[in-house]
Protein backbone atom coordinates (compact mmCIF):
# COMPACT_ATOMS: atom_id res chain seq x y z
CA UNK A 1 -30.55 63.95 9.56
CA UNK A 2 -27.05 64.55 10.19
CA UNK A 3 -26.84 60.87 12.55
CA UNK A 4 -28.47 59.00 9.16
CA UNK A 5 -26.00 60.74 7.23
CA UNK A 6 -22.89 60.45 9.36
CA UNK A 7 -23.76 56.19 9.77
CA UNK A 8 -24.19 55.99 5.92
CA UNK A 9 -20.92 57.44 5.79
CA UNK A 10 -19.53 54.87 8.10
CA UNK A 11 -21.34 51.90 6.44
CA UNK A 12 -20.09 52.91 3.16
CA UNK A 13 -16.11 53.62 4.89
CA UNK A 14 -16.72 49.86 6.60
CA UNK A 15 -18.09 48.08 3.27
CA UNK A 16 -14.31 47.88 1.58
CA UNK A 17 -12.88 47.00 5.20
CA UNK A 18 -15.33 44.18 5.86
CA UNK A 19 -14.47 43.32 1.81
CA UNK A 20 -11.06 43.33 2.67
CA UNK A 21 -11.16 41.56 5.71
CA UNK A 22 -13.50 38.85 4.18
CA UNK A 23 -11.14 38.57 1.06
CA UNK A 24 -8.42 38.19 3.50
CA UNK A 25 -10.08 35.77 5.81
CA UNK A 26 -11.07 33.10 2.26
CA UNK A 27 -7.35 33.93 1.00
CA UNK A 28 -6.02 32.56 4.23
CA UNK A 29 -8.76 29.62 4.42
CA UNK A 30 -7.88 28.49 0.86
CA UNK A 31 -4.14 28.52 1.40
CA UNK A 32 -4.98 26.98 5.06
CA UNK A 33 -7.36 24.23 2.72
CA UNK A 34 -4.30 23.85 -0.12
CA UNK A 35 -1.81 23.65 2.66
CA UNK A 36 -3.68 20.91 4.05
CA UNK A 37 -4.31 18.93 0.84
CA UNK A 38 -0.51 19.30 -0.23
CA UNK A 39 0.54 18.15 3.22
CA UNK A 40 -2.39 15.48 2.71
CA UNK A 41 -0.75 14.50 -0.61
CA UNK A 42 2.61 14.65 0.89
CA UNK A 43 1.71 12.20 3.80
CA UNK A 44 -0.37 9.65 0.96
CA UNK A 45 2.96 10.54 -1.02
CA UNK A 46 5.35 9.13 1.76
CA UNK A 47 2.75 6.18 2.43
CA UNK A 48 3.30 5.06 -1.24
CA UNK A 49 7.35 5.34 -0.75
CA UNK A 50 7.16 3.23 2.48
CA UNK A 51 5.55 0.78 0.30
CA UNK A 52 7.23 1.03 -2.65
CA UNK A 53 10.66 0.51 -0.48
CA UNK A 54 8.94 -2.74 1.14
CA UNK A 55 8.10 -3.87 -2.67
CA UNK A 56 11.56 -3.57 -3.89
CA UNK A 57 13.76 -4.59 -0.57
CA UNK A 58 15.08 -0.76 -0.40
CA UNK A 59 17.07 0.49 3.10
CA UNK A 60 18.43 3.96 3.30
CA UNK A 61 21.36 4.92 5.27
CA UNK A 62 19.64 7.21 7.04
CA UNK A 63 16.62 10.16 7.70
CA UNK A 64 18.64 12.50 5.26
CA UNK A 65 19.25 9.97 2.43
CA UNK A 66 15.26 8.68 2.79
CA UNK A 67 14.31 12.47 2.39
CA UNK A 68 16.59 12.78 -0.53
CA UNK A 69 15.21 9.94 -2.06
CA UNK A 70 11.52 10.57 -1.39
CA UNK A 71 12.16 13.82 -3.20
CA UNK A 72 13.44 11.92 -6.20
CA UNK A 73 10.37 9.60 -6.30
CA UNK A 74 8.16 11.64 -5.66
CA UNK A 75 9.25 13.79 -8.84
CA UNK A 76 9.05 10.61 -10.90
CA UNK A 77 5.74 9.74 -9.79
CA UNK A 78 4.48 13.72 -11.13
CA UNK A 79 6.39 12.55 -14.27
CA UNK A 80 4.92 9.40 -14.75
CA UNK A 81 1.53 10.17 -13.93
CA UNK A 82 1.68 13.65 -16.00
CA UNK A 83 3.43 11.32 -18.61
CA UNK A 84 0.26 8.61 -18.46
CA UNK A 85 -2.56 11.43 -18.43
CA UNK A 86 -1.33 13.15 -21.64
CA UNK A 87 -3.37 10.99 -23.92
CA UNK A 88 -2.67 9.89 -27.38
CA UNK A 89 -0.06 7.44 -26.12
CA UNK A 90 1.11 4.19 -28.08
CA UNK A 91 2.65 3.27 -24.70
CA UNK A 92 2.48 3.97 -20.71
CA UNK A 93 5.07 3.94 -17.81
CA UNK A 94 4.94 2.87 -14.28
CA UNK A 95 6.68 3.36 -10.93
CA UNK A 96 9.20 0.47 -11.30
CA UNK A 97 12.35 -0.65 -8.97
CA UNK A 98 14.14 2.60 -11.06
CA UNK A 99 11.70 5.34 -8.60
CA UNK A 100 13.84 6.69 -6.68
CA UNK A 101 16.57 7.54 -8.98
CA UNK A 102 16.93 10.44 -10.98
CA UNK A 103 17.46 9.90 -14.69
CA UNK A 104 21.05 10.93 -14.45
CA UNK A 105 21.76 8.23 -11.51
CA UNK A 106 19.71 5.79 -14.07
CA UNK A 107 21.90 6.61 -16.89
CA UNK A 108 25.16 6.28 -14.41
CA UNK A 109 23.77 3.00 -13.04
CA UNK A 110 25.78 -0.37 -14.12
CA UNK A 111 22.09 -1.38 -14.58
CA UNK A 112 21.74 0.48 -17.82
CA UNK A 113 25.60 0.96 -18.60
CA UNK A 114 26.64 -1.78 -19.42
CA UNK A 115 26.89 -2.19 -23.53
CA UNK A 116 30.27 -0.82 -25.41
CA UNK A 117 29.70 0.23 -28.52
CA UNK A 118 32.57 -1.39 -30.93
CA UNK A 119 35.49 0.44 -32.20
CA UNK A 120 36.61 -1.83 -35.14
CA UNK A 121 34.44 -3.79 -36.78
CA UNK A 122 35.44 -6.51 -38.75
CA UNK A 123 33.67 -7.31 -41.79
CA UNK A 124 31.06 -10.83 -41.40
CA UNK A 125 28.87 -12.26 -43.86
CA UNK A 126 24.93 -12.01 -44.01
CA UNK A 127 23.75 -14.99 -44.41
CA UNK A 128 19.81 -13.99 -44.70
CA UNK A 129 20.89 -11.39 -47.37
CA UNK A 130 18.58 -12.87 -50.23
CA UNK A 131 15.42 -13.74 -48.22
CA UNK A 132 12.59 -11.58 -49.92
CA UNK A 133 11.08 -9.69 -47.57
CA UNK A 134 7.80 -10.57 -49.27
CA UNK A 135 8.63 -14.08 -48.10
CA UNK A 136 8.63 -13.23 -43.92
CA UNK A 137 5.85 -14.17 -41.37
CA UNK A 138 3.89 -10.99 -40.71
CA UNK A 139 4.43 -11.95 -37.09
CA UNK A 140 7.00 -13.81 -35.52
CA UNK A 141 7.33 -14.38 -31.68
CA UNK A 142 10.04 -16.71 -30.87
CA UNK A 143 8.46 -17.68 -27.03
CA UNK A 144 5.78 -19.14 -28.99
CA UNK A 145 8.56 -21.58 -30.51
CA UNK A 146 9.94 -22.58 -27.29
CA UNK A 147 13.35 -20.61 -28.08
CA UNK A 148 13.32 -17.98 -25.10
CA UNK A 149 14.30 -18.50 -22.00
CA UNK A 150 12.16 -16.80 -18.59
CA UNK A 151 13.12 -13.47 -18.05
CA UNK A 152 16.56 -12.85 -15.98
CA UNK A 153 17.67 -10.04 -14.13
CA UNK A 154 21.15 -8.52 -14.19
CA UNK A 155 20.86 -6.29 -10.86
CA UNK A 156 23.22 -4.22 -10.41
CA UNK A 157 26.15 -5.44 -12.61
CA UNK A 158 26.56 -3.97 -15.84
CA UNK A 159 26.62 -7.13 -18.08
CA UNK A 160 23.56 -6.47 -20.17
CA UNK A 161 25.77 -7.26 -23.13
CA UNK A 162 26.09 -10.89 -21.48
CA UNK A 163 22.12 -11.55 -21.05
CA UNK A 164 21.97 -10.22 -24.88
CA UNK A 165 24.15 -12.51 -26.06
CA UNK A 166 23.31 -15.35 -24.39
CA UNK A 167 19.59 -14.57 -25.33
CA UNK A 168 20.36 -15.10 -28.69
CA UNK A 169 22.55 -18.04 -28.12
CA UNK A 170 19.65 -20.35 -26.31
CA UNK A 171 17.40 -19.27 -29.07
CA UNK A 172 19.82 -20.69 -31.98
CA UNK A 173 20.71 -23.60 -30.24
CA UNK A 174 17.33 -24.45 -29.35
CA UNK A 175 16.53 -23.76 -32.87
CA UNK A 176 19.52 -26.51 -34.19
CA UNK A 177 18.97 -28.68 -31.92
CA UNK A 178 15.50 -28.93 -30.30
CA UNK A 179 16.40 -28.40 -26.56
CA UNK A 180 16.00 -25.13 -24.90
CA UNK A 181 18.84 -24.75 -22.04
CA UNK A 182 19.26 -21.83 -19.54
CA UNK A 183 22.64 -20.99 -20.30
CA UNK A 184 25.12 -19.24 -18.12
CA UNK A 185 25.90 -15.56 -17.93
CA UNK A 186 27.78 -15.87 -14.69
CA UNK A 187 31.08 -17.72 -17.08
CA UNK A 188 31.13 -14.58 -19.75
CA UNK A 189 31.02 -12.24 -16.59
CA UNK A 190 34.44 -14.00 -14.49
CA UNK A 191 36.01 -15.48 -17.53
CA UNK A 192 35.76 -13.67 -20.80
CA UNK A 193 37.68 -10.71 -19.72
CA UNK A 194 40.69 -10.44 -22.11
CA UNK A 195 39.66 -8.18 -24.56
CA UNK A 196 36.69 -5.07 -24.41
CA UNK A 197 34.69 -7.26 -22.44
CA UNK A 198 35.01 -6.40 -18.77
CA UNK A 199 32.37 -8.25 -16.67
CA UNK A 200 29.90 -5.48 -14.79
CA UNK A 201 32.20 -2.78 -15.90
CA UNK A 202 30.73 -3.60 -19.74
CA UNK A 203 31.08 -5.22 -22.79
CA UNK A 204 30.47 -6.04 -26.12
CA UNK A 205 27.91 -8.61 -27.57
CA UNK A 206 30.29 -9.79 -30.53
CA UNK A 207 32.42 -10.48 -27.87
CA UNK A 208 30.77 -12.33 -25.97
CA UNK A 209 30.03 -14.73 -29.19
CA UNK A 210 34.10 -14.76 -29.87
CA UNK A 211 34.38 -15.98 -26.47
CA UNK A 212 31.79 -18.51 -26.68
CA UNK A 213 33.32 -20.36 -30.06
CA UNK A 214 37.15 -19.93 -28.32
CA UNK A 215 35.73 -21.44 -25.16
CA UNK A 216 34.00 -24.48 -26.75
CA UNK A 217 30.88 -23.61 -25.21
CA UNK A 218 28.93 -22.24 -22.72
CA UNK A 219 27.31 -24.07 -19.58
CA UNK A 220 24.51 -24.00 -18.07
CA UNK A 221 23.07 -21.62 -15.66
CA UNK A 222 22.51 -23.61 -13.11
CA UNK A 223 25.96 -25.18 -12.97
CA UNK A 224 27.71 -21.82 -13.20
CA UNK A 225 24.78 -19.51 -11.34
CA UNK A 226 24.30 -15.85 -11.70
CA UNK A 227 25.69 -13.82 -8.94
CA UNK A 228 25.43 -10.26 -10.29
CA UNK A 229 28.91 -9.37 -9.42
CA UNK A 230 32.65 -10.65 -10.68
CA UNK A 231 34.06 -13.22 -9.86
CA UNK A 232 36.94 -15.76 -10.40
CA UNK A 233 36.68 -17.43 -13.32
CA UNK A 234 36.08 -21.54 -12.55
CA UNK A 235 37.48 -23.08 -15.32
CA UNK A 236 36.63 -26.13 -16.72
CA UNK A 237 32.86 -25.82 -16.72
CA UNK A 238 31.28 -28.58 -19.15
CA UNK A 239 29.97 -26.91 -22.15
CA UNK A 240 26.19 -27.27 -22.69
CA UNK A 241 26.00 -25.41 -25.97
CA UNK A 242 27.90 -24.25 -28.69
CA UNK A 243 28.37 -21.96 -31.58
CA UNK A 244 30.47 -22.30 -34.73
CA UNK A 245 30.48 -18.22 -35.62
CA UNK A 246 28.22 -14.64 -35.35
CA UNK A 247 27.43 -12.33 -38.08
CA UNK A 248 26.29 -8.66 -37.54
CA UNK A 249 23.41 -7.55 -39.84
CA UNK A 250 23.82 -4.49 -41.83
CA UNK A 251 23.92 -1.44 -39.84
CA UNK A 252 20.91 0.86 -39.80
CA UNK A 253 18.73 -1.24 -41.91
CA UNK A 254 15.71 -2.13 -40.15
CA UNK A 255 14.02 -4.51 -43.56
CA UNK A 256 17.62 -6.65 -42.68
CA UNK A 257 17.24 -6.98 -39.26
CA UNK A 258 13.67 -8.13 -39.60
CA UNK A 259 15.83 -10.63 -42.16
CA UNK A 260 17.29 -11.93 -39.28
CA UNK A 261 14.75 -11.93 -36.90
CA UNK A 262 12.29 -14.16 -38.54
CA UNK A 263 15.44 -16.57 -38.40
CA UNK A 264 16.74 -16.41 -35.30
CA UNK A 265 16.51 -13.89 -31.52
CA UNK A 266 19.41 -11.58 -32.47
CA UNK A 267 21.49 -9.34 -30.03
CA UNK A 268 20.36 -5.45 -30.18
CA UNK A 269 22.41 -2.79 -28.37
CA UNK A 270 19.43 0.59 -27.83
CA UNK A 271 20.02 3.64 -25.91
CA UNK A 272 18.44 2.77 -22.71
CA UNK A 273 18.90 5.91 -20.69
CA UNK A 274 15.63 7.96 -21.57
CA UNK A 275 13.40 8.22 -18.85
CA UNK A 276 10.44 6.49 -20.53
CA UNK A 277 12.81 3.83 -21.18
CA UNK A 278 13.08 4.08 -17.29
CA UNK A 279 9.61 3.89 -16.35
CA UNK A 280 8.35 1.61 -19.50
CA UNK A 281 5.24 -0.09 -18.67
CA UNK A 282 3.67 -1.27 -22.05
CA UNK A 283 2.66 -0.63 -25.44
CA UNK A 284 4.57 0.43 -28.39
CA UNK A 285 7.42 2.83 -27.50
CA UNK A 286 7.59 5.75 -29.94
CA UNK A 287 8.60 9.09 -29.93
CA UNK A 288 12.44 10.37 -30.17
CA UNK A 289 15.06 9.03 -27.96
CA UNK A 290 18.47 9.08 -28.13
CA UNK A 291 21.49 7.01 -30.07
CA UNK A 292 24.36 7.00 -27.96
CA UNK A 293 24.30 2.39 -27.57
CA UNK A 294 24.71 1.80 -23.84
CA UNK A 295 22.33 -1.40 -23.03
CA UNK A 296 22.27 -4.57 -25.29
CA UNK A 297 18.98 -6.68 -25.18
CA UNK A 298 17.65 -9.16 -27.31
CA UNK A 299 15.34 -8.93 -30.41
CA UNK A 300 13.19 -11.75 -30.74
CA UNK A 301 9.89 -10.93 -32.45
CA UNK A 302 8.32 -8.44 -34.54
CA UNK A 303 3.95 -7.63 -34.98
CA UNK A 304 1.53 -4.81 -35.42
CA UNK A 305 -0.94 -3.41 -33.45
CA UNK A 306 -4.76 -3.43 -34.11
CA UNK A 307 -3.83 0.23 -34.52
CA UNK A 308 -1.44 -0.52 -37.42
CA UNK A 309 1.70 0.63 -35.19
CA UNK A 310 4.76 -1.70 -36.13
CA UNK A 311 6.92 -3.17 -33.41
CA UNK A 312 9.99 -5.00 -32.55
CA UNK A 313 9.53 -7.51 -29.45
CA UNK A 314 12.36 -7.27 -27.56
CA UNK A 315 13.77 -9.52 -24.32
CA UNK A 316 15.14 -7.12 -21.26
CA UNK A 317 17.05 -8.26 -18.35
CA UNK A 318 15.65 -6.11 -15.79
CA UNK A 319 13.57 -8.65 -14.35
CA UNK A 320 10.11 -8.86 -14.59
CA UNK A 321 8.69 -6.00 -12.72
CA UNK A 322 10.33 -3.88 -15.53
CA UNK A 323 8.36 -3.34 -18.96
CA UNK A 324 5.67 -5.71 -20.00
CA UNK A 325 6.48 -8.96 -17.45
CA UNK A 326 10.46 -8.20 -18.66
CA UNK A 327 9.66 -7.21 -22.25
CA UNK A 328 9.19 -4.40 -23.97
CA UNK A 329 7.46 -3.14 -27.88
CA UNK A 330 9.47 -0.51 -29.64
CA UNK A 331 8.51 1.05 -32.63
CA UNK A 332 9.27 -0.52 -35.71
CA UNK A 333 10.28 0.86 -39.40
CA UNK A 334 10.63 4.53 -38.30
CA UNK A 335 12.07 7.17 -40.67
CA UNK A 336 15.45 7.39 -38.85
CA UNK A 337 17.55 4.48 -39.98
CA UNK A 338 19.22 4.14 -36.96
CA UNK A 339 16.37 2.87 -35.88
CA UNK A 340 13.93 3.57 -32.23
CA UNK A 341 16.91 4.53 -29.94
CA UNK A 342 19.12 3.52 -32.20
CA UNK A 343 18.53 -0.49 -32.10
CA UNK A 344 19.96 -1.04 -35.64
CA UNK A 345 22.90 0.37 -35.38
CA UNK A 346 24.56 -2.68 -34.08
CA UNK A 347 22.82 -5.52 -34.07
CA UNK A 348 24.27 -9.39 -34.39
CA UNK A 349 23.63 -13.09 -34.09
CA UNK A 350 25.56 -16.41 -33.32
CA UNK A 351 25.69 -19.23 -36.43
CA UNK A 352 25.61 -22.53 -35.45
């Protein structure tokens, strides 16, 4: 009696130690298994880095800088894919040639600073100021017209205010004269550099047009190439195309700017630094962003969705892994007048 006894007691003394023990024992298996699957992510995580640096031509300076950088992407890959998963988006993002920078470093980059916003303006005319808005193409995309050129890409020179501006310039003069010519962004980068215009240190579209008309012209691109960098002006380049004036539509109107755009591409300066402007893949961009005009691209379409979701079609010189092929949709007719990240705030055009 007292044996049965005394080896219940000791069953019923081991039951919470074996418990224990087997509570322990699956604690330290699942952190064993989750160790293993985060180093298992970590490893399929660094695989997708060594290719991603293959992709996009990217050399480190060495095992400390790599790590730092893999840290970085690896961050924007949660983001993007947390970003992508969220449902109910009008648009999606993608790890782009932008991964392994943080969105500060993005925002810092020449890449995306490159537009000044204008401290005096001066006054221009309108000249699309009584065109009924009745009276405009429900659609308008001015590739389908022949009046955009392929998609460029500025690098690492912050002369986005150059690609804008000579956007909009091959789209008038293909529209006044029939011929669509690559024209040169390389000659507004080394030689208009007198007044706020400052090569890949920045500048301003306007600018860039009061260059144009004082320089009789622009020439082509492939007589005065793009090198992404400054350089010495070479004067006495043969002019290709010209311009007679600009005008700037009225600020934060979006019913004028759509004026303008069933006219003409027209320069649009945006605030380029959020980081689904970073990682833009497709669709309509909506949502807030912020104001503060740092990047000038070029508007040269408008549409809706099937889904009824307005848009503006705009040209980006990021090159074409960037956005959809180079372009991007951005959300058109919102309740802020400034516009989707603030793209009618300053937007202009060149007259011929």
């Amino acid at each position: 009696m007292h044996n049965s006894s005394s080896r219940n007691k000791l069953a019923t003394m081991a039951t919470p130690k074996a418990l224990l023990l087997t509570i322990l024992g699956c604690a330290f298996f699942c952190s064993a298994v989750l160790a293993a699957r985060d180093l298992s992510d970590d490893s399929a995580m660094a695989a997708r880095h060594e290719q991603w640096m293959i992709q996009y031509g990217r050399v480190y300076k060495g095992a400390n800088e790599k790590a730092r950088r893999f840290k970085v992407f690896k961050a924007n890959v949660k983001f993007i894919d947390s970003f992508n998963s969220a449902g109910n988006r009008k648009f999606w993002l993608e790890v782009n040639q932008f991964a392994d920078l943080t969105n500060d470093e993005f925002r810092a980059t020449k890449t995306n600073k490159g537009f000044k916003p204008s401290q005096v303006k001066v006054p221009t005319g309108f000249r699309y100021e009584n065109i009924s808005i009745d009276a405009l193409p429900a659609t308008v995309d001015w590739r389908t017209k022949g009046a955009v050129t392929p998609i460029k890409d500025q690098g690492q020179c912050g002369c986005c205010w150059a690609f804008s501006a000579v956007a909009a310039t091959e789209g008038i003069v293909k529209i006044s004269t029939g011929k669509l010519v690559s024209l040169s962004e390389q000659e507004l980068v080394d030689c208009d550099v007198h007044g706020e215009d400052q090569g890949c240190e920045g500048g301003l579209m306007d600018d860039a047009f009061k260059f144009i008309i004082r320089n009789g012209g622009l020439t082509t691109e492939s007589s005065y190439p793009y090198a992404a960098a400054d350089g010495k002006c070479k004067s006495g380049s043969n002019s290709a195309a010209t311009i007679k004036g600009y005008e700037d539509v009225p600020t934060n109107n979006e019913a004028a700017l759509m004026k303008a755009v069933a006219n003409q591409p027209v320069s649009v300066a945006v605030d380029g630094g959020d980081m689904t402007f970073q990682f833009y893949s497709g669709g309509v961009m909506t949502g807030s962003c912020g104001t503060d005009l740092d990047h000038g691209i070029a508007a040269i379409g408008y549409g809706t969705t099937s889904d009824g979701t307005k848009y503006w079609l705009m040209k980006n010189s990021w090159g074409t892994t960037w956005g959809e092929n180079g372009y991007l949709r951005m959300e058109k007719d919102i309740s802020d007048k400034k516009g989707m990240c603030g793209l009618a705030m300053e937007p202009s055009y060149p007259t011929e």
